[in-house]
Protein backbone atom coordinates (compact mmCIF):
# COMPACT_ATOMS: atom_id res chain seq x y z
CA UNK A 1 -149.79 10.28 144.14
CA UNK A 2 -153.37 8.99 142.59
CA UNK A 3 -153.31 9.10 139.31
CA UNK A 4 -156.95 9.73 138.84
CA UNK A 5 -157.87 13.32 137.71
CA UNK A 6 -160.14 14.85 140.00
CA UNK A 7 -161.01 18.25 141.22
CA UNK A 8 -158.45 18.49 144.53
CA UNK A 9 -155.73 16.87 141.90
CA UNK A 10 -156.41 19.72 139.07
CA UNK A 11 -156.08 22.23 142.21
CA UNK A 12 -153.06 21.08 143.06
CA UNK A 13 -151.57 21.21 139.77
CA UNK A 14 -152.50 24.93 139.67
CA UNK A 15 -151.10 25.47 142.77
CA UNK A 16 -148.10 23.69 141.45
CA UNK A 17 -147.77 25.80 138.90
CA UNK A 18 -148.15 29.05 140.82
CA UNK A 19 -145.60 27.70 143.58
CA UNK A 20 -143.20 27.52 140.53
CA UNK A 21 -143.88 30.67 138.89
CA UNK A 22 -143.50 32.62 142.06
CA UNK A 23 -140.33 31.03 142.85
CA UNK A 24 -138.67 31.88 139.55
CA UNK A 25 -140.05 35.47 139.55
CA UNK A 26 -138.56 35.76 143.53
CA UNK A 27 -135.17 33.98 142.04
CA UNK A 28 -134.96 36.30 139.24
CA UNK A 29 -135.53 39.70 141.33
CA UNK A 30 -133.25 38.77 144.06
CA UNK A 31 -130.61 37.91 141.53
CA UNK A 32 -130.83 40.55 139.13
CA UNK A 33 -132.50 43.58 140.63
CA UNK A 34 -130.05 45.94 142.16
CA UNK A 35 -132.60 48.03 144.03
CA UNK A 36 -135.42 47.05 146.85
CA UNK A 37 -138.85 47.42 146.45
CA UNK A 38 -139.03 46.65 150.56
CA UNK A 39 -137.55 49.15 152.90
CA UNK A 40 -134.84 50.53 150.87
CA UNK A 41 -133.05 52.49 152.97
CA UNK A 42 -132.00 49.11 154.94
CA UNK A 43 -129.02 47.44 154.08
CA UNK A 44 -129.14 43.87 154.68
CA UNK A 45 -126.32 41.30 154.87
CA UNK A 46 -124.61 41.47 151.40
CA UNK A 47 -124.64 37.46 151.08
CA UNK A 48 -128.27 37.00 152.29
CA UNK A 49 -129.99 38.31 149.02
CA UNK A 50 -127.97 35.70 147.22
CA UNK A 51 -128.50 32.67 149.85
CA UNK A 52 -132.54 33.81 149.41
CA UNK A 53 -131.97 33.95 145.15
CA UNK A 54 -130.64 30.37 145.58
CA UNK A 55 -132.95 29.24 147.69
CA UNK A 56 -136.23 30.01 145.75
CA UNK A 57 -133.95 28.79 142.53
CA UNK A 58 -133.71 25.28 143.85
CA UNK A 59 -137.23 25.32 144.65
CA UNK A 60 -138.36 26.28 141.51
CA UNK A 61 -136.66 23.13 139.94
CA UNK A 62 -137.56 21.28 142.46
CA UNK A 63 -141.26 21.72 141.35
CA UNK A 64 -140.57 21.26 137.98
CA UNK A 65 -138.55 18.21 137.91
CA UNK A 66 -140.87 16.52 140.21
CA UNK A 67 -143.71 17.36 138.51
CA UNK A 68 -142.57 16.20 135.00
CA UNK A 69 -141.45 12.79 137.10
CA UNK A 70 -144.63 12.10 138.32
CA UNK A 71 -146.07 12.84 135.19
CA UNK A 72 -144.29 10.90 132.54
CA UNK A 73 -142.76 8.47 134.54
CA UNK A 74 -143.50 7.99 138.60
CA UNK A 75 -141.77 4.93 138.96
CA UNK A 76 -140.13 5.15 142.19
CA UNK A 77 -137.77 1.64 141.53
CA UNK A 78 -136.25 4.10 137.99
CA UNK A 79 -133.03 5.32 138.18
CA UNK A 80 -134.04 8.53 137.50
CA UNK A 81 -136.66 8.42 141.08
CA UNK A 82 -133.24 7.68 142.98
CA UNK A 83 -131.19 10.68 141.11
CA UNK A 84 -134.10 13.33 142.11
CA UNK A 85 -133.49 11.86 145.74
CA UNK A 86 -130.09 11.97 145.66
CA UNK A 87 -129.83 15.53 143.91
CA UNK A 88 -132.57 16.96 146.77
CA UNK A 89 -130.79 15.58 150.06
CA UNK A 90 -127.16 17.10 148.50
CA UNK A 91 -128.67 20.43 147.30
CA UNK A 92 -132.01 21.57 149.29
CA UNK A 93 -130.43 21.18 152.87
CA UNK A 94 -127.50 22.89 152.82
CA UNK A 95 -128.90 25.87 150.63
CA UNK A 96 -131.87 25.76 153.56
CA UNK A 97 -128.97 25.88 156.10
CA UNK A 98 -126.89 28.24 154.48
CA UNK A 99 -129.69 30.88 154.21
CA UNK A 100 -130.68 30.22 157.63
CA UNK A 101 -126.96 30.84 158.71
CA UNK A 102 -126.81 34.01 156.47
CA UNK A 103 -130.22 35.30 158.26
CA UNK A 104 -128.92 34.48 161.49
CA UNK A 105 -126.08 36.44 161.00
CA UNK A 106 -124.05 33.36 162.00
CA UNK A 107 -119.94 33.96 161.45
CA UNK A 108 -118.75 30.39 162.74
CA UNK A 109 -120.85 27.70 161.68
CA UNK A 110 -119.92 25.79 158.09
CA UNK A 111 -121.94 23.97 155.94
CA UNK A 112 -119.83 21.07 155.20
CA UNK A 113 -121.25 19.20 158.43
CA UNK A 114 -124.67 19.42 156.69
CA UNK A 115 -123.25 18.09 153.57
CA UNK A 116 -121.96 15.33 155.58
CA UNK A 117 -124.53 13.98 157.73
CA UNK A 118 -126.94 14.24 154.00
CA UNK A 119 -124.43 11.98 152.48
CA UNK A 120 -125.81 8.68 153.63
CA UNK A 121 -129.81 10.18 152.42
CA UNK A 122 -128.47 10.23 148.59
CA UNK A 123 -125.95 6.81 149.30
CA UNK A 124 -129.48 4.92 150.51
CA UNK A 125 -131.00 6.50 147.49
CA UNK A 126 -129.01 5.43 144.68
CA UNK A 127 -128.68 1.92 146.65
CA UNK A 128 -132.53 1.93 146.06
CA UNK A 129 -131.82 1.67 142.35
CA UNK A 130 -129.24 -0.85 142.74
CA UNK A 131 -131.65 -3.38 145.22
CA UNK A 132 -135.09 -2.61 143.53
CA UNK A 133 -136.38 -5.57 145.74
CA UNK A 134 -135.44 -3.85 149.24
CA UNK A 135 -137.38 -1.53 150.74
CA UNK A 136 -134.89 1.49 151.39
CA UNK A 137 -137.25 4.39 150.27
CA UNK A 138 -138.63 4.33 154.32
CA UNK A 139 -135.67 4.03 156.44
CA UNK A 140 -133.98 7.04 154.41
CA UNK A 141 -137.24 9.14 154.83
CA UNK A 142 -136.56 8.24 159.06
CA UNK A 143 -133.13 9.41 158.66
CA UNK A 144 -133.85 12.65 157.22
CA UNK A 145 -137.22 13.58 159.33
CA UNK A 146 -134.45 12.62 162.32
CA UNK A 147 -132.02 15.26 161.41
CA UNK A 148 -134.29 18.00 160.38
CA UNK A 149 -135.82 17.23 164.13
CA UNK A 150 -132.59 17.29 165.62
CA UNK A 151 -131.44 20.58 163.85
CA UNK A 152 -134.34 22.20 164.63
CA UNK A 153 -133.92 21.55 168.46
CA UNK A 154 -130.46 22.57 168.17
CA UNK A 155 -130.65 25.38 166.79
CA UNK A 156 -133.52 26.48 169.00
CA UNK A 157 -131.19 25.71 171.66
CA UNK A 158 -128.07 27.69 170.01
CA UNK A 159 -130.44 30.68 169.22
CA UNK A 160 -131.47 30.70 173.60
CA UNK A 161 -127.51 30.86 174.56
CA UNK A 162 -127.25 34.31 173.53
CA UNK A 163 -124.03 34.60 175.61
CA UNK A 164 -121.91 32.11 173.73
CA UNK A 165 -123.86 32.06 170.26
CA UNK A 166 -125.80 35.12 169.20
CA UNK A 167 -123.00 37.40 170.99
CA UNK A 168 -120.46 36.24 168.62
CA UNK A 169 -122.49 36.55 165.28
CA UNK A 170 -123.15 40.45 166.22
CA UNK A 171 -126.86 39.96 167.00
CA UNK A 172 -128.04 41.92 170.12
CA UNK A 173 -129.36 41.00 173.30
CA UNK A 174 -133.17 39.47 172.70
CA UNK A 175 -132.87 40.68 169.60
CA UNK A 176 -136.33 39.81 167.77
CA UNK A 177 -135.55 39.63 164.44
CA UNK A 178 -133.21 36.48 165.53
CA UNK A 179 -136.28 34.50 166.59
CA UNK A 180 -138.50 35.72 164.35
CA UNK A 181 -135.58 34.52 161.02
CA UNK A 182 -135.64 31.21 163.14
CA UNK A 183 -138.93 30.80 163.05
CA UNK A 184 -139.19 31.61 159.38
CA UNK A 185 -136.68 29.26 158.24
CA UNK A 186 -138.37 26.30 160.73
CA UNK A 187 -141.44 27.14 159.08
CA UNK A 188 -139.81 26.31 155.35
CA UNK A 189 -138.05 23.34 156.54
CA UNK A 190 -141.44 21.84 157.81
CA UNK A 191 -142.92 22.71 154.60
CA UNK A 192 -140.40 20.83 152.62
CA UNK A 193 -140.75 18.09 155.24
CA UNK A 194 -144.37 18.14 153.87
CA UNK A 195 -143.37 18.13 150.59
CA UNK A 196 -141.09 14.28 150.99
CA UNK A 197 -143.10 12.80 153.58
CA UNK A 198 -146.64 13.03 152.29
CA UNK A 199 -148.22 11.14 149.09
CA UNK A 200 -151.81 12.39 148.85
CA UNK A 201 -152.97 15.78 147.03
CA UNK A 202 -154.82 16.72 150.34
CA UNK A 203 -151.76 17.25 152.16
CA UNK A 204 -149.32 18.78 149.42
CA UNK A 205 -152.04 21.47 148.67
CA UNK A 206 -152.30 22.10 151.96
CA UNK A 207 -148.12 22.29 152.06
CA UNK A 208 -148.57 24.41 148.53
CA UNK A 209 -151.00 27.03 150.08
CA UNK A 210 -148.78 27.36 153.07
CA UNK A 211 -145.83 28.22 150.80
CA UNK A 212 -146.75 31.51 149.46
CA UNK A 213 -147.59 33.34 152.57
CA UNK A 214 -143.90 32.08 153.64
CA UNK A 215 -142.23 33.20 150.48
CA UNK A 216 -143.90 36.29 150.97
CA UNK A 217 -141.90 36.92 154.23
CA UNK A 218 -139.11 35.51 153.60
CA UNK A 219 -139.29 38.20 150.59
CA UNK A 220 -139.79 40.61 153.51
CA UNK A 221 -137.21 39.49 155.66
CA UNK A 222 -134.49 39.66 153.38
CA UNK A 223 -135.24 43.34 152.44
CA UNK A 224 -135.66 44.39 155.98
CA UNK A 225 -132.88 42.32 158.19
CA UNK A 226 -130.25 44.84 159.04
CA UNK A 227 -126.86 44.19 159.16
CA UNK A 228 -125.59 43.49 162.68
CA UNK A 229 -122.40 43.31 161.92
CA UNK A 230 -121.94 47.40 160.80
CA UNK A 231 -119.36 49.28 161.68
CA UNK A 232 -117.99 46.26 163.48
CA UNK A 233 -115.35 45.60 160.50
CA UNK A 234 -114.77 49.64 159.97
CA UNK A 235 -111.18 50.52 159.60
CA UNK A 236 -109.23 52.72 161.93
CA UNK A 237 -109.43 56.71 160.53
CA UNK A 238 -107.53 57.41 157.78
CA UNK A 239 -105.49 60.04 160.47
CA UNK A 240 -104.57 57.84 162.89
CA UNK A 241 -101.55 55.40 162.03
CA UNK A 242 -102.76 52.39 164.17
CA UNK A 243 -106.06 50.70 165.41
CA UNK A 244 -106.70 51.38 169.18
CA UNK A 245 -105.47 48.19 170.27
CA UNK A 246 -102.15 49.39 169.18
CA UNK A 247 -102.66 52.95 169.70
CA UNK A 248 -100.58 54.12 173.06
CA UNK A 249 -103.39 56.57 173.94
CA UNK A 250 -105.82 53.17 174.36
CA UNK A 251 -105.89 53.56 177.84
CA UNK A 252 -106.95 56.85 177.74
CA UNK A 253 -109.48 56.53 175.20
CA UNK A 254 -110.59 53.90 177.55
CA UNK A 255 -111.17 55.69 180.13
CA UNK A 256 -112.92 58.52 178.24
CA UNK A 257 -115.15 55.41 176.63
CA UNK A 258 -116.27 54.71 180.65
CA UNK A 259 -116.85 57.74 181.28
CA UNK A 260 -119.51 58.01 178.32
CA UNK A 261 -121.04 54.96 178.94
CA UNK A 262 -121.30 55.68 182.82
CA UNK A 263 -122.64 59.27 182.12
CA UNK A 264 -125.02 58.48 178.97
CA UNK A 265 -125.49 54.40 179.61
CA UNK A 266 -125.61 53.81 183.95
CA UNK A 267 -126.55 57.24 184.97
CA UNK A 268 -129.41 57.75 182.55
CA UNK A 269 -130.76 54.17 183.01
CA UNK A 270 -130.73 53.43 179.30
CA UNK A 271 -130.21 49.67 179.84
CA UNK A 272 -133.81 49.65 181.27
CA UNK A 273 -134.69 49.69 177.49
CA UNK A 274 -135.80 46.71 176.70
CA UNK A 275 -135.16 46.44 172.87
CA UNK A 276 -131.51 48.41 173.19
CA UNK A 277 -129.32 47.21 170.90
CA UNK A 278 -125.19 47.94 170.48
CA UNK A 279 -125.53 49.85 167.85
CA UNK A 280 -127.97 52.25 169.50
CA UNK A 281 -125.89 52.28 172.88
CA UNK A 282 -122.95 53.65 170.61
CA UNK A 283 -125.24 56.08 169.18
CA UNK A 284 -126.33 57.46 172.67
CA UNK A 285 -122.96 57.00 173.86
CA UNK A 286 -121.65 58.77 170.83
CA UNK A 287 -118.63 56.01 170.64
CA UNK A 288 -118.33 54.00 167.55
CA UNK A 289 -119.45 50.55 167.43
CA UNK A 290 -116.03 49.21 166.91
CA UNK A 291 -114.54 51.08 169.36
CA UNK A 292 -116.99 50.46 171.59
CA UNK A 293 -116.73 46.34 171.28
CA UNK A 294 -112.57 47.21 171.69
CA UNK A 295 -113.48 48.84 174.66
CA UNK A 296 -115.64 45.91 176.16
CA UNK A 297 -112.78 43.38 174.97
CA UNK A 298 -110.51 45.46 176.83
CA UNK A 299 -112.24 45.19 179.97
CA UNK A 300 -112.83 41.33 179.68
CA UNK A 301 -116.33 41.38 179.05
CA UNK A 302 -118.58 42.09 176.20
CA UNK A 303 -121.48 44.06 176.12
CA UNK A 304 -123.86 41.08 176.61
CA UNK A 305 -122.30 40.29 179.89
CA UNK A 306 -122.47 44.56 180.31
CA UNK A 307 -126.27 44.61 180.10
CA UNK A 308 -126.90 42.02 181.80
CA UNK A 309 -124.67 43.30 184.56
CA UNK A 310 -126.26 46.38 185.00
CA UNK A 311 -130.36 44.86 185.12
CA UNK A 312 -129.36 42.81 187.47
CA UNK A 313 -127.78 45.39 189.85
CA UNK A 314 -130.62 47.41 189.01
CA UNK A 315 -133.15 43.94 190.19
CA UNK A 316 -131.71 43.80 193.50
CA UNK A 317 -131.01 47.30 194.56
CA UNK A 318 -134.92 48.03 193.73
CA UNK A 319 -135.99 44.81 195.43
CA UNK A 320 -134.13 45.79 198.19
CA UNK A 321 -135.59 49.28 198.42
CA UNK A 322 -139.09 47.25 198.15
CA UNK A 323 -138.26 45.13 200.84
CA UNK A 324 -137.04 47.87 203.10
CA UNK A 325 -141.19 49.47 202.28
CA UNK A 326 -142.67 46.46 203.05
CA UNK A 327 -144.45 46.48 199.77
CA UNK A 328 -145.01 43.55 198.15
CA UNK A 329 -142.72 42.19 195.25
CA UNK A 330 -143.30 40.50 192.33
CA UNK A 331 -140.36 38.88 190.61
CA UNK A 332 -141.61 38.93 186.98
CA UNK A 333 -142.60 42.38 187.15
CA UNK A 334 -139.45 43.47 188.72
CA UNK A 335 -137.46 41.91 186.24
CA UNK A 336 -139.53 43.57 182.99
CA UNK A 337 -138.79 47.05 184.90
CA UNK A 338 -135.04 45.97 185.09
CA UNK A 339 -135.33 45.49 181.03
CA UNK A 340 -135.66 42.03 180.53
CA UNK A 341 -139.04 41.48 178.17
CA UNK A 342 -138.16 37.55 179.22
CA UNK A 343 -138.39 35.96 182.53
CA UNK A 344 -136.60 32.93 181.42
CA UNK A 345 -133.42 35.50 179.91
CA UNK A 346 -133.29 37.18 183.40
CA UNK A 347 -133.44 34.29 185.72
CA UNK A 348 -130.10 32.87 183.54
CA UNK A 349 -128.39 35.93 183.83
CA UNK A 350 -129.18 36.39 187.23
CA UNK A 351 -128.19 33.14 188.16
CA UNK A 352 -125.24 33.00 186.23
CA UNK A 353 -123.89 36.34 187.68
CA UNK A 354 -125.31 35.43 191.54
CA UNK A 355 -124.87 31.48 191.77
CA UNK A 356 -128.27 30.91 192.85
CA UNK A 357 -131.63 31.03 191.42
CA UNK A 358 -134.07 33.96 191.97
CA UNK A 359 -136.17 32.21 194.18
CA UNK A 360 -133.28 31.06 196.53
CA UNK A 361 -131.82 34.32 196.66
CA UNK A 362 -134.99 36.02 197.45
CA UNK A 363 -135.67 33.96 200.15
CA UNK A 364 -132.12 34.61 201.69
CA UNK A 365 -133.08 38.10 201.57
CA UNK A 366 -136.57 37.78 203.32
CA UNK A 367 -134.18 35.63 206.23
CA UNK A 368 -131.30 37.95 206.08
């Protein structure tokens, strides 16, 4: 950075110094205060609140160990330049990851393939120190914009697959807050990309200002993430001797379980909402969430594929009933009234569940 005091550089030391301070006051509630000032009556993942605690922790030395670097020293050949590297690409990442992970609800992934693929970012940096006389500082700053790039696209990818990914991790079908934690978390990771890959005040104030409306909510969206996974760990009653999946009556609670669901879930059209969740199905249904995922299990399905089942049904029986008016038919709108607040979501299931696209099925229809 210049070392030349001017007005943008005494800016950015404020903001500096406000970054920090808000970062150890975030750290400090998250880890020590048992109550919520945001939507307490939520209850959040249990690890998430410490994930968040670490995260703003890390920052908050982050800022002051760089700062007091580029004050006193800002030699970027010292041995000290190449432990600060070394110490961010083994600690920031993964904590990034692992609060990402946390938000996402994620059960499956570990961290240790982040902690691998860093590995080579600190090796480069401490062989900086070693070969003062190579250029090394570039090539590991390549590296690392490379692999933030390439998580971000995966897990952009992994969040659309809601089948195979956000299925298994509890979250519901389109379930908002999913995209919105992505998003969140993206938006950090770009910000600390600002932070490494920019020397000039203009650009790091820029990064600092940016910060604090993103601490703010990710504040806010560890206080009001629910957790997805309730009641989908909750033991058997305390009456009955054996879970269901061991209980001889499971095929007759089974059966009583379809019944609901066909009386309270099919019959009443509640799959046309467009935000409905599991856990408010088994509320309507008036089946526990548990024993309502055992009961999907049983069947050899889950209540992803359920939903998805039923819109589409629901998408050609009305386009049928269109077609046989003559009125006219408009895919996207069709598909909204079958539930589906995405396009792209519906023509995936429907394709999936029809082995054709939308398009080709629909003409087939006009022919048939």
């Amino acid at each position: 950075m210049p070392e030349q005091i001017t007005p943008l550089s005494i800016l950015y030391l404020q903001l500096h110094g406000a970054g920090t301070a808000v970062a150890v006051v975030l750290f400090l509630y998250l880890l020590l205060c048992r109550g919520k000032a945001i939507a307490p009556e939520i209850t959040p993942p249990a690890q998430l609140r410490r994930w968040a605690a670490a995260l703003f922790g890390i920052m908050a030395m982050a800022h002051v160990w760089w700062i007091l670097f580029y004050t006193y020293s800002n030699d970027t050949c010292s041995v000290i330049y190449g432990l600060l590297v070394a110490n961010d690409c083994m600690v920031l990442p993964p904590v990034f990851v692992g609060t990402l992970l946390t938000m996402l609800q994620d059960r499956r992934r570990p961290l240790w393939p982040v902690i691998i693929v860093m590995t080579p970012c600190a090796v480069i940096a401490v062989l900086q120190i070693a070969l003062p006389s190579i250029d090394l500082t570039t090539p590991n700053k390549i590296y690392g914009l490379v692999l933030i790039v390439a998580f971000i696209i995966y897990m952009v990818v992994a969040v659309r697959q809601y089948g195979r990914w956000l299925h298994d991790n509890y979250a519901d079908l389109e379930h908002k807050e999913v995209w919105l934690s992505l998003t969140l978390l993206i938006g950090l990771m770009l910000l600390l990309m600002s932070y490494e890959y920019t020397d000039n005040y203009v650009m790091s104030t820029i990064a600092h200002i940016t910060g604090f409306p993103l601490a703010g909510l990710l504040l806010w969206r560890v206080e009001t993430l629910k957790d997805l996974s309730t009641d989908s760990h909750t033991p058997c009653p305390a009456q009955r001797d054996a879970c269901p999946t061991a209980d001889p009556s499971t095929k007759v609670e089974d059966s009583h379980i379809g019944q609901l669901l066909a009386k309270h879930c099919e019959d009443a059209q509640l799959y046309l909402q467009t935000d409905l969740t599991l856990s408010q199905l088994s509320a309507a249904v008036g089946v526990n969430r548990y024993y309502l995922s055992q009961y999907f299990a049983s069947q050899n399905t889950s209540y992803y594929e359920y939903i998805h089942d039923l819109r589409v049904s629901h998408f050609i029986a009305r386009y049928r009933e269109l077609a046989a008016a003559q009125e006219s038919i408009v895919a996207q709108q069709l598909a909204q009234e079958s539930g589906y607040s995405s396009y792209s979501t519906f023509s995936t299931a429907f394709k999936q569940r029809m082995h054709k696209s939308v398009t080709a099925w629909m003409r087939e229809e006009g022919t048939a």
